[in-house]
Protein backbone atom coordinates (compact mmCIF):
# COMPACT_ATOMS: atom_id res chain seq x y z
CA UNK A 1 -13.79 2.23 -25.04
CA UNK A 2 -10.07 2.95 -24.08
CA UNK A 3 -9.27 6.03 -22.72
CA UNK A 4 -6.85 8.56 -24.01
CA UNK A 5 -3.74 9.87 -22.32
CA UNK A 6 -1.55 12.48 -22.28
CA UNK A 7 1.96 11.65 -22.12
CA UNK A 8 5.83 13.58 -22.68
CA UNK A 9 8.30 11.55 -23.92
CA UNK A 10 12.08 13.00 -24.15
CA UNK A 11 13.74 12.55 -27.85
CA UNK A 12 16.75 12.29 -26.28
CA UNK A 13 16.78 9.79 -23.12
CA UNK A 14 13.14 8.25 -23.66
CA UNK A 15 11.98 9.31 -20.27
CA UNK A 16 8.30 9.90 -19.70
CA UNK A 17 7.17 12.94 -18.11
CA UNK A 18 2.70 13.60 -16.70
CA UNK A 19 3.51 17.37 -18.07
CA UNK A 20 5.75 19.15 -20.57
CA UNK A 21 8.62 21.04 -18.94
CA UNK A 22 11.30 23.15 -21.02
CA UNK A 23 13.94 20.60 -19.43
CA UNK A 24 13.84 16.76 -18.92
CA UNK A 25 14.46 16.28 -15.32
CA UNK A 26 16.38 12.75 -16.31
CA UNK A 27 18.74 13.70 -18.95
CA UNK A 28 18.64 17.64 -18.52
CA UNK A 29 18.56 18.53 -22.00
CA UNK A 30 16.21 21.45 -23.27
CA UNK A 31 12.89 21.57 -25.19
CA UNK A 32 13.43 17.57 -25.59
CA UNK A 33 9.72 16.60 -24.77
CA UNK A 34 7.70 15.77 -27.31
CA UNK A 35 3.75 15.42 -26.66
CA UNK A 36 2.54 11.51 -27.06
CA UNK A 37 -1.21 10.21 -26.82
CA UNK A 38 -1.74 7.06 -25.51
CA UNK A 39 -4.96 4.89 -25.22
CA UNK A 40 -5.16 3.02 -22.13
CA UNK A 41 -7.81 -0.09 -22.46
CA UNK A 42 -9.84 -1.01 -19.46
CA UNK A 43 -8.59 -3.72 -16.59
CA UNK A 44 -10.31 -7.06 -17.35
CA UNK A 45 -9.81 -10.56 -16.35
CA UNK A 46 -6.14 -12.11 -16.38
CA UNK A 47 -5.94 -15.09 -18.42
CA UNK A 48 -3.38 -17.84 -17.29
CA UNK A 49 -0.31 -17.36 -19.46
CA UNK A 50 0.18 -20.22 -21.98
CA UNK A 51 3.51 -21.99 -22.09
CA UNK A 52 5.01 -22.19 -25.70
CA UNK A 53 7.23 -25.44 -26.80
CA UNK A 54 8.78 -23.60 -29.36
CA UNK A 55 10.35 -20.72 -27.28
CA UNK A 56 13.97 -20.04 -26.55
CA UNK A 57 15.70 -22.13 -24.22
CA UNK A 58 18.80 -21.92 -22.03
CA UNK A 59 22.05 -23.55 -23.72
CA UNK A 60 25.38 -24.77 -22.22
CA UNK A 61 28.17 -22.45 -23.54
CA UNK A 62 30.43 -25.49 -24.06
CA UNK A 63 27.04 -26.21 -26.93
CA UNK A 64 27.16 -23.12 -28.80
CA UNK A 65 29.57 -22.98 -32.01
CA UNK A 66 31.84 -20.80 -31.75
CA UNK A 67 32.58 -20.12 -35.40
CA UNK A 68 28.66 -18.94 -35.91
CA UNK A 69 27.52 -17.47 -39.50
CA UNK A 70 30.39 -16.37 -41.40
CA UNK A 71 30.70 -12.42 -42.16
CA UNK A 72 29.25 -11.27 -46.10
CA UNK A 73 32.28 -9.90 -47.40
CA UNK A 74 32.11 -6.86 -49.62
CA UNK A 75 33.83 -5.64 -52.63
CA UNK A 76 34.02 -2.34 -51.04
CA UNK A 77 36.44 -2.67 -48.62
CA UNK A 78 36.33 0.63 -47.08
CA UNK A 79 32.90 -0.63 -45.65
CA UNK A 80 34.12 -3.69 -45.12
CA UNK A 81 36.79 -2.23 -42.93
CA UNK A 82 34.70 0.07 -40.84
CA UNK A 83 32.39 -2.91 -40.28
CA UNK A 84 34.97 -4.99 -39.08
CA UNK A 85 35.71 -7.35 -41.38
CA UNK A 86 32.19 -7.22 -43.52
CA UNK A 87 28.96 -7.84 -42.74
CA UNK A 88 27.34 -10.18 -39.68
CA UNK A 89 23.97 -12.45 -40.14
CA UNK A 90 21.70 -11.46 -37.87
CA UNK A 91 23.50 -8.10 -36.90
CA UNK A 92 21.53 -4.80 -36.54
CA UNK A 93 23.16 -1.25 -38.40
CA UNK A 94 22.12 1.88 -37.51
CA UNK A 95 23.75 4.49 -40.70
CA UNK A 96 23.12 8.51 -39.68
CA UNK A 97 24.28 11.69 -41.30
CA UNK A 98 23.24 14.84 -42.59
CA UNK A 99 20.22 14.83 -45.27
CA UNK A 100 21.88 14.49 -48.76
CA UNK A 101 25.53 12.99 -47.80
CA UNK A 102 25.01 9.95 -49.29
CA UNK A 103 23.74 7.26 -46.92
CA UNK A 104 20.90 6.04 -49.25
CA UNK A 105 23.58 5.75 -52.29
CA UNK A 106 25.83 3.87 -50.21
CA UNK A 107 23.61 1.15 -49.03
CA UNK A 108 22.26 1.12 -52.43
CA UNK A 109 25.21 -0.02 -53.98
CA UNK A 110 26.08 -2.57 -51.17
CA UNK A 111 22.83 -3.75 -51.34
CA UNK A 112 23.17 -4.19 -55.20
CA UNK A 113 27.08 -6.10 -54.76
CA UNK A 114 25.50 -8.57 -52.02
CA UNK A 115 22.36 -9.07 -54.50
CA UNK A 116 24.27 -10.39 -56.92
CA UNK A 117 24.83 -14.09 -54.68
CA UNK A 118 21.85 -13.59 -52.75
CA UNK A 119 18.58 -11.59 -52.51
CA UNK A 120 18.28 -8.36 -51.27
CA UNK A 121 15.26 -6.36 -50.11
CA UNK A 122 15.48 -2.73 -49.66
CA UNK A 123 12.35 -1.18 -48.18
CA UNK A 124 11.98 2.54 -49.21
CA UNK A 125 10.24 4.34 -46.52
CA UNK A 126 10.38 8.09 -48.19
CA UNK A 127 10.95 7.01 -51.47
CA UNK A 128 8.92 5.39 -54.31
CA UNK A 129 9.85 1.93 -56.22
CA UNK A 130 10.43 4.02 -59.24
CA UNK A 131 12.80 7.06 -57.53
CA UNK A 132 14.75 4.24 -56.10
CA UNK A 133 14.83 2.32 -59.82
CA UNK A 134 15.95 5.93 -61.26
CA UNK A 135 19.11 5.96 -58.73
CA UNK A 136 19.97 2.71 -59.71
CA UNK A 137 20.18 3.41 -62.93
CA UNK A 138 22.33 6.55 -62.66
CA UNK A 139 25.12 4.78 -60.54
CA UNK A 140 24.79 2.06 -63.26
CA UNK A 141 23.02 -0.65 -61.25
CA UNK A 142 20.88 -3.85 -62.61
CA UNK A 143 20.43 -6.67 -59.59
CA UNK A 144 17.95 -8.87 -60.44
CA UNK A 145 17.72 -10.20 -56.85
CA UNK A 146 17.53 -6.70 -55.39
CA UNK A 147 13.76 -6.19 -54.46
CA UNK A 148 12.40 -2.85 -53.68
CA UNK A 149 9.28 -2.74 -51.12
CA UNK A 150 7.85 0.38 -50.43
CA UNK A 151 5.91 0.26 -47.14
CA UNK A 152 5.96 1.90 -44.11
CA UNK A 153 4.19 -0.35 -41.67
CA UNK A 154 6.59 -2.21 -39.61
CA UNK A 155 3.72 -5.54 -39.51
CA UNK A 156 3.90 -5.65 -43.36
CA UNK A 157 8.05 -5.16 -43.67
CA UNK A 158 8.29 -8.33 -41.19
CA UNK A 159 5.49 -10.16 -43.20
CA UNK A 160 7.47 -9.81 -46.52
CA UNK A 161 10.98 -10.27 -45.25
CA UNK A 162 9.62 -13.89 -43.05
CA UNK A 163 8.01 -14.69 -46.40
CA UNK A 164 11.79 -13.82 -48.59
CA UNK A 165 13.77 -14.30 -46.20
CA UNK A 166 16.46 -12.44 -47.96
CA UNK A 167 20.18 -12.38 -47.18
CA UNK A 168 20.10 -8.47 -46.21
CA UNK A 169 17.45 -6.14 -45.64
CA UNK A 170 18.02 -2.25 -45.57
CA UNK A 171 15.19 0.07 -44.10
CA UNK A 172 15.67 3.70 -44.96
CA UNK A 173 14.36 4.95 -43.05
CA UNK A 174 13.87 3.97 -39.26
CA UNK A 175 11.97 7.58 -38.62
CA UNK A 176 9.43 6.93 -41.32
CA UNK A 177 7.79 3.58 -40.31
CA UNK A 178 5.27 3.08 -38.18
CA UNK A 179 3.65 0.16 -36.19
CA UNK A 180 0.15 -0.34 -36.04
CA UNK A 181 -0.27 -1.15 -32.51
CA UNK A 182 1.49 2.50 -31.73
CA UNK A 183 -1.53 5.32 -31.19
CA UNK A 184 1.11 8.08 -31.85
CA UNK A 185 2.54 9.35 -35.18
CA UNK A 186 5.85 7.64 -37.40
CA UNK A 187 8.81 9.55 -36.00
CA UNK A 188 8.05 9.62 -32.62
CA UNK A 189 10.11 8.15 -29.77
CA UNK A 190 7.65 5.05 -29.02
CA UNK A 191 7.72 4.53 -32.44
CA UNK A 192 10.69 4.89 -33.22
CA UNK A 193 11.73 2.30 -30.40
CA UNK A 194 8.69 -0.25 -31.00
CA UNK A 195 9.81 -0.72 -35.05
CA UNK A 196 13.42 -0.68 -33.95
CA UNK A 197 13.06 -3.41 -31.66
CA UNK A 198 10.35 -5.91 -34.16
CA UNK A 199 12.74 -5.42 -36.83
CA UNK A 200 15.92 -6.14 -35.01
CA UNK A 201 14.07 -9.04 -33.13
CA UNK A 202 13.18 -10.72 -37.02
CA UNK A 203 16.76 -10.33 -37.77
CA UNK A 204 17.84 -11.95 -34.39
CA UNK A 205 15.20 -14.82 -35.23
CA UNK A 206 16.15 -15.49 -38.48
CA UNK A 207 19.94 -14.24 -38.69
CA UNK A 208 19.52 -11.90 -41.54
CA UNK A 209 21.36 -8.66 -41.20
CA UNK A 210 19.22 -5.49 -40.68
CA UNK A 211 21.17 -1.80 -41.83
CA UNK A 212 18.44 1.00 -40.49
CA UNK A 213 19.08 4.44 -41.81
CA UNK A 214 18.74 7.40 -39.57
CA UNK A 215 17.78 11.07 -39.42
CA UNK A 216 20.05 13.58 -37.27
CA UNK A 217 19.57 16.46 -35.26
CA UNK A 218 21.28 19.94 -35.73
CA UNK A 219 23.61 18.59 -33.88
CA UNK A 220 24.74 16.25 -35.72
CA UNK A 221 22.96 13.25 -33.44
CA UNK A 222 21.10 10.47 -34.60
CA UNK A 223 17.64 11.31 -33.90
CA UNK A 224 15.21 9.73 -31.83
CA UNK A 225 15.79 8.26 -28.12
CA UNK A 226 19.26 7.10 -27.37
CA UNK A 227 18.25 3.53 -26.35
CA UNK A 228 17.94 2.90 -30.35
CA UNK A 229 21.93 3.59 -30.31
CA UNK A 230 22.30 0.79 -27.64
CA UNK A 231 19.54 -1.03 -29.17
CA UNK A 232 21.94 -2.61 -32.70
CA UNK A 233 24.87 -4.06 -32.79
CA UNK A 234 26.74 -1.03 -35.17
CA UNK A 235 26.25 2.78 -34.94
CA UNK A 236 27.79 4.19 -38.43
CA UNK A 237 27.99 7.94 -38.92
CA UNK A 238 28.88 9.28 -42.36
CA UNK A 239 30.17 12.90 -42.37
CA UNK A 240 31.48 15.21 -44.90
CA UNK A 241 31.72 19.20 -45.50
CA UNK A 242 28.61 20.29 -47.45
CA UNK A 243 31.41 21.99 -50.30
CA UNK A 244 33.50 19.11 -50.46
CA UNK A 245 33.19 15.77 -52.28
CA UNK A 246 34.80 13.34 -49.59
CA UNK A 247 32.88 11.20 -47.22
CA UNK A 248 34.22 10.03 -44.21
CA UNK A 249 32.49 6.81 -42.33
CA UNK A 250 33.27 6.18 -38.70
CA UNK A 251 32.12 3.91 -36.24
CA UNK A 252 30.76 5.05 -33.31
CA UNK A 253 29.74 1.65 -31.90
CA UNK A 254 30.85 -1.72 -33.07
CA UNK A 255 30.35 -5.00 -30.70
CA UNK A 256 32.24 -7.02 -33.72
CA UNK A 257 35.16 -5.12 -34.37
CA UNK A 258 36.79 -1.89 -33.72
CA UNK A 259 35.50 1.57 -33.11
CA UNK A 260 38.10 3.73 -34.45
CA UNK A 261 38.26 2.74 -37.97
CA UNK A 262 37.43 5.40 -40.98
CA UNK A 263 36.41 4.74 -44.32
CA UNK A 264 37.35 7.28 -46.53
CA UNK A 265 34.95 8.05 -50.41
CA UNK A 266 34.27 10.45 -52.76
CA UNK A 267 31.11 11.23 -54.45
CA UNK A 268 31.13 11.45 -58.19
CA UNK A 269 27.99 10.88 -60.48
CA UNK A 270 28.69 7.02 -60.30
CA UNK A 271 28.19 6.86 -56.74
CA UNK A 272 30.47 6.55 -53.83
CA UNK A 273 33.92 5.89 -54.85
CA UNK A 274 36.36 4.60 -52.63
CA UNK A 275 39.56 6.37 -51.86
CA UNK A 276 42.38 3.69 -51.74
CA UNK A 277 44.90 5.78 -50.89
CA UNK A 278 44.03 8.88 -48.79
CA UNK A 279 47.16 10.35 -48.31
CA UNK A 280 48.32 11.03 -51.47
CA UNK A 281 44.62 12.93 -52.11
CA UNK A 282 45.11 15.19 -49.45
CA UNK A 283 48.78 16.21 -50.63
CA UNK A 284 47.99 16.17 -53.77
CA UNK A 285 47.57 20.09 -54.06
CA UNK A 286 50.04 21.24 -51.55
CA UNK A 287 52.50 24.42 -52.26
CA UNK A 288 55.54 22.86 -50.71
CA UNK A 289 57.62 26.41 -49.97
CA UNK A 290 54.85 28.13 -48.55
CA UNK A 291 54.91 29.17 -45.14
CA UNK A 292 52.04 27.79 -42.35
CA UNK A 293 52.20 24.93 -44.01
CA UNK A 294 53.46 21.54 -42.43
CA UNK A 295 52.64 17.66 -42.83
CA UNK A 296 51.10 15.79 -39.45
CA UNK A 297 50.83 11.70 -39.64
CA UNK A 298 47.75 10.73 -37.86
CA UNK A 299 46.54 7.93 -37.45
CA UNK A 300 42.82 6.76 -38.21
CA UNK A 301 42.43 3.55 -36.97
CA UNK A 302 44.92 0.89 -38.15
CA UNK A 303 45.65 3.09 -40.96
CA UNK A 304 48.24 5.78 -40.82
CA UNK A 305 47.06 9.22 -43.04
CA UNK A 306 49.34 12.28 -43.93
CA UNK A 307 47.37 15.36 -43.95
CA UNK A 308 48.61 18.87 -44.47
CA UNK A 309 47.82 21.25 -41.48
CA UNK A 310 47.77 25.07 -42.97
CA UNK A 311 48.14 27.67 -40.18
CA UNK A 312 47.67 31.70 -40.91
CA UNK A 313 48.84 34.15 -38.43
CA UNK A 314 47.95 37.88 -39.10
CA UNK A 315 48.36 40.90 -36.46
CA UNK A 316 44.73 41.75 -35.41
CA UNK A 317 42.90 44.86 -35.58
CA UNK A 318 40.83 43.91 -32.53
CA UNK A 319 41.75 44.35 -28.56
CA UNK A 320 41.15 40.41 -28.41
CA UNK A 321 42.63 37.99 -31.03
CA UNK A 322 40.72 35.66 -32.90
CA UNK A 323 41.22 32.03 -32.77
CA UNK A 324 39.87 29.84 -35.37
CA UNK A 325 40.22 25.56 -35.45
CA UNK A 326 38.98 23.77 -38.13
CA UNK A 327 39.60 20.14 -38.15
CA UNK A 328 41.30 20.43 -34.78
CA UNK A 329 39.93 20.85 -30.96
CA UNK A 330 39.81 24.71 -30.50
CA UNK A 331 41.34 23.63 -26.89
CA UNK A 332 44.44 22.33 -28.49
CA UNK A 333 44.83 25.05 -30.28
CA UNK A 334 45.06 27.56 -27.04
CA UNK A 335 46.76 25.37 -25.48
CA UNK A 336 49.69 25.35 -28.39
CA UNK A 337 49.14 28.62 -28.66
CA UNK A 338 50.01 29.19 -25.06
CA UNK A 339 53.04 27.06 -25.13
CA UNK A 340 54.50 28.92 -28.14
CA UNK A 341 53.84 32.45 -26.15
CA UNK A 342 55.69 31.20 -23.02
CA UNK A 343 57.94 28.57 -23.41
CA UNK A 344 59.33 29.38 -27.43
CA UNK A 345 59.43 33.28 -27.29
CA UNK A 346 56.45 34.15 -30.09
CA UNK A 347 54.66 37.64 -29.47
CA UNK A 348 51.46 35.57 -30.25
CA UNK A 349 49.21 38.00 -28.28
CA UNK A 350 48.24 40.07 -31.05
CA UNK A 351 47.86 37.74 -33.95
CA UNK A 352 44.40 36.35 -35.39
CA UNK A 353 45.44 33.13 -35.58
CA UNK A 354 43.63 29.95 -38.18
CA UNK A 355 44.56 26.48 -38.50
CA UNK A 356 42.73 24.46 -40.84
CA UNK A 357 43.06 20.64 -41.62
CA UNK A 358 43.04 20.48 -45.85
CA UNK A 359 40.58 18.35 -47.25
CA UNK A 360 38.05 18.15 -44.52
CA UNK A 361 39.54 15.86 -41.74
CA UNK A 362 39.08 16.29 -38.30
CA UNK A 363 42.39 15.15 -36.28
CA UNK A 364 41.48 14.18 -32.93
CA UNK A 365 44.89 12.42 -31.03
CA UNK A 366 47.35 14.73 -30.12
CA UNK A 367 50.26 13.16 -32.37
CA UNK A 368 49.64 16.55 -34.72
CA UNK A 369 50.88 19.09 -31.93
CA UNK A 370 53.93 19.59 -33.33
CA UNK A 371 52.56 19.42 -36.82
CA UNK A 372 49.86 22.21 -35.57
CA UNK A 373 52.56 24.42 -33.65
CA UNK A 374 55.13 24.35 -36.38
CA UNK A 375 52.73 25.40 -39.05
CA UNK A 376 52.27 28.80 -36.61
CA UNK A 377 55.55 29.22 -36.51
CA UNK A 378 56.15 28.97 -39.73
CA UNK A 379 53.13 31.40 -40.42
CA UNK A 380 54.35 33.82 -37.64
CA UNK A 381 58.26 33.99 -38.79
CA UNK A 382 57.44 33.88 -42.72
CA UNK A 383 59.46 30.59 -42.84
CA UNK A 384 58.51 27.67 -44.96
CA UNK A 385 59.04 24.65 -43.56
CA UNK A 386 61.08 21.63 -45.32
CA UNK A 387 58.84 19.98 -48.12
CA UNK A 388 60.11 16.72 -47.35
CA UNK A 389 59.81 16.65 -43.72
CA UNK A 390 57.26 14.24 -41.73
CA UNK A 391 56.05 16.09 -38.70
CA UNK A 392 54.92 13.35 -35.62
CA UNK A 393 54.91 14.34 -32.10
CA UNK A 394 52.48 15.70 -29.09
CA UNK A 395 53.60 18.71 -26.98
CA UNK A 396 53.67 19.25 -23.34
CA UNK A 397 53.29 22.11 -21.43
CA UNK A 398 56.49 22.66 -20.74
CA UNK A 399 57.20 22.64 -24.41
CA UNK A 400 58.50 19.12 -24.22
CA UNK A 401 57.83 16.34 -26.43
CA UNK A 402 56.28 13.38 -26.24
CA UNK A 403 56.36 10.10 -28.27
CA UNK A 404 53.07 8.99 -29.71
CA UNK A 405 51.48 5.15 -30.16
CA UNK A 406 52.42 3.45 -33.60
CA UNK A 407 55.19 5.33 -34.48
CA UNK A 408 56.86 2.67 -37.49
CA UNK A 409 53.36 2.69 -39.37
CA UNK A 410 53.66 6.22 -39.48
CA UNK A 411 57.11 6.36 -40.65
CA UNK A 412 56.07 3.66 -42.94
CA UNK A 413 53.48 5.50 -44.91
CA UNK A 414 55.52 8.36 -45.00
CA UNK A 415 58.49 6.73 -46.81
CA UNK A 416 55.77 5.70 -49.47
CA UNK A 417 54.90 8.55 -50.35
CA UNK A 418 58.35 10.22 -51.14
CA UNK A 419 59.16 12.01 -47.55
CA UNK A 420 62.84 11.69 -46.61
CA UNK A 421 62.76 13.18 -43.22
CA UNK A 422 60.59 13.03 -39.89
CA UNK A 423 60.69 15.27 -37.03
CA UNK A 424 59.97 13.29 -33.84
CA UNK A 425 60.70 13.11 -30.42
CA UNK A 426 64.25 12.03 -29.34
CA UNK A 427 62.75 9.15 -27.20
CA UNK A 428 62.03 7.81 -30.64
CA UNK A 429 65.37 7.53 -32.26
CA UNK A 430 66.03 5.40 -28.85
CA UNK A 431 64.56 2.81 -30.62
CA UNK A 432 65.84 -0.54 -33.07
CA UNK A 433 66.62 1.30 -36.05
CA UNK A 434 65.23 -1.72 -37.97
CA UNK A 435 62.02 -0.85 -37.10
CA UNK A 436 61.47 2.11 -39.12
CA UNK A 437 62.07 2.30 -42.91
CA UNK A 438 65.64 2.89 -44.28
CA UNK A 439 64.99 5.60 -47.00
CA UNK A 440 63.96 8.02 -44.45
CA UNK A 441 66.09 10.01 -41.81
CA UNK A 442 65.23 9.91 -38.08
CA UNK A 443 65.26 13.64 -36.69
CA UNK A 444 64.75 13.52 -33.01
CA UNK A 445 63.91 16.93 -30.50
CA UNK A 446 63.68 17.22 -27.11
CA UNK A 447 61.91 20.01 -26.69
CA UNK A 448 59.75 22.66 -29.13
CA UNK A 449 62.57 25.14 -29.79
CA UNK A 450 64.67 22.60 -30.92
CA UNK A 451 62.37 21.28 -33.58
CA UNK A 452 61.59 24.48 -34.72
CA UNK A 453 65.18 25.10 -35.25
CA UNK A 454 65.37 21.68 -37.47
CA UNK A 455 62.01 22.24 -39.37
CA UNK A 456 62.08 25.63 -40.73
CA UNK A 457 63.91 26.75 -43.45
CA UNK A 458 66.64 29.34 -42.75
């Protein structure tokens, strides 16, 4: 008979621990441990290991082709671009987010485009054949080749997809399958790990893409142990507010193409939509004379975004001031804050001050400082700043400013979209005026106070 065991296994780092603890000694996060029973089968007699002709052996680089499989290029080519160029055989995608943003109505329709050349099998892990038939026929969906298997036994989804071999296979989700040869429950980190690894070892083996959907913490991590992130190929994460209908994609890890493309949709009652053009959706309800207001080009990616930065500053009623980022680092916002107190002149020391990115974008480079401290400004002083003014540029401490990577792309997309200025810093305008579009004017600054004094209205 084996014996049982008592094990803790961190959800976080996979470490194994003799006895629960609040904190796992190898990662140090809290209340991480997660109880695990384990049957450990009596010692017996070592049999002589048995050499297999058909296993993998070592091959001269100079013998591999380097073209490979080509990529399975989608119709929907904001997936397409966050993937890198579409889809790789043999390549293993982990998809998280938040319960309800979309991931399963996403995959269903690229699972539907790629079944019409080839077939598809989607295994539905939480979800019966027929809920998954009643989706597809709300977004308007008929594949004949798209096969729905629902299973949660890891052994029978490798049975069926040896026996299809399918071009694609989508398992949603990884936290609800289970391997026989596991003692614990589905969901657990052994589990979790052990299906991971048979599934993306079949799609190795037989170079059919794998996409595995995954569950996240409160958090916002994928959940389950962190060697399933390094275990694929692609780590997608697809975020969006709760109250808002646009659904941002990012890659967090790509080993075929870049990390710090976005794709940008919307959710309507057809599905995900694709947003072709991003920047004229996030304008599109601007007030143009109202003050706090001010236009940052950022840059996601390869592809340059206007978004309008809205900034509120109100005296407080409170000893200490409030101050509120949303869609920005709440460090960068002290730190502009700081730089606006001491270097511009602006009483900022009893003003609640807000800054909010419209439409639910999150600006991480620090191109939209200016943007960010001229939309205080502009809240603080009661001036609007000019409606047709581009705003590019980071800040220093010393209220200086600094050019920023990718400056004629910005310029670019600005000119397309009907701006006839941009505020950037004089290094800039130092530059082959070829470069940049000719329906826009070049304003360069040196320092904060000067571009203040060029992007508010008198």
């Amino acid at each position: 008979m084996a014996k049982a065991r008592t094990r803790y296994v961190c959800s976080n780092c996979g470490g194994v621990q003799m006895k629960w603890m609040g904190k796992c000694p190898d990662c140090g996060e809290w209340n991480t441990l997660e109880e695990e029973i384990v049957r450990v089968q009596k010692p017996g007699r070592t049999a002589m290991p048995v050499v297999d002709a058909n296993a993998a052996r070592p091959v001269a680089l100079p013998d591999i082709p380097a073209d490979g499989s080509a990529r399975i290029r989608l119709q929907i080519t904001e997936l397409n671009r966050v993937l890198g160029g579409g889809i790789v055989p043999g390549a293993g995608v982990l998809v998280g987010g938040d319960p309800g943003i979309g991931k399963s109505t996403l995959l269903l329709q690229m699972a539907a485009e790629v079944a019409e050349h080839a077939p598809v099998l989607y295994v539905s892990a939480e979800e019966s054949a027929h809920q998954i038939r009643r989706r597809a026929a709300r977004l308007g969906l008929d594949a004949a080749q798209l096969f729905i298997l629902a299973e949660i036994a890891v052994e029978q989804i490798v049975t069926n997809v040896e026996r299809m071999r399918p071009a694609l296979v989508i398992v949603d989700s990884i936290q609800a399958i289970y391997t026989e040869n596991g003692s614990s429950a589905a969901g657990t980190v052994s589990q979790v790990r052990d299906c991971a690894a048979l599934l993306l070892r079949t799609a190795k083996q037989y170079n059919i893409p794998v996409f595995l959907v995954g569950h996240v913490t409160k958090e916002g991590m994928i959940a389950g142990p962190r060697v399933l992130e390094h275990m694929v190929d692609v780590v997608l994460h697809l975020e969006g507010e709760r109250f808002h209908a646009y659904r941002l994609l990012r890659s967090v890890k790509n080993r075929f193409g870049s990390t710090n493309e976005v794709g940008i949709f919307e959710m309507t009652e057809r599905g995900m939509a694709e947003v072709t053009n991003p920047s004229e959706l996030f304008l599109a309800e601007r007030l143009p004379n109202a003050a706090g207001s001010a236009i940052a080009v950022s840059m996601e990616g390869t592809r340059p975004l206007l978004v309008e930065v809205q900034a509120l500053a109100s005296h407080t009623a409170f000893s200490q001031p409030r101050r509120t980022a949303n869609g920005i680092d709440l460090n960068r916002l002290l730190l502009l804050t700081a730089v606006l107190n001491k270097r511009v002149g602006l009483n900022l020391g009893d003003q609640d001050i807000f800054v909010n990115i419209v439409g639910g974008m999150r600006i991480n480079e620090p191109a939209a400082d200016l943007s960010v401290a001229i939309a205080i400004a502009s809240s603080y002083r009661n001036k609007p700043v000019r409606a047709d003014l581009a705003i590019v540029g980071e800040v220093g401490l010393s209220g200086e400013l600094r050019s920023v990577g990718q400056i004629s792309r910005r310029l670019h997309e600005a000119s397309k979209l009907g701006f006839t200025g941009a505020l950037v810093p004089r290094n800039v305008v130092k530059r082959k005026r070829e470069d940049f579009p000719p329906d826009i004017e070049i304003i360069g600054a040196r320092t904060l106070h000067e571009a203040l004094d060029v992007a508010l209205v008198r």
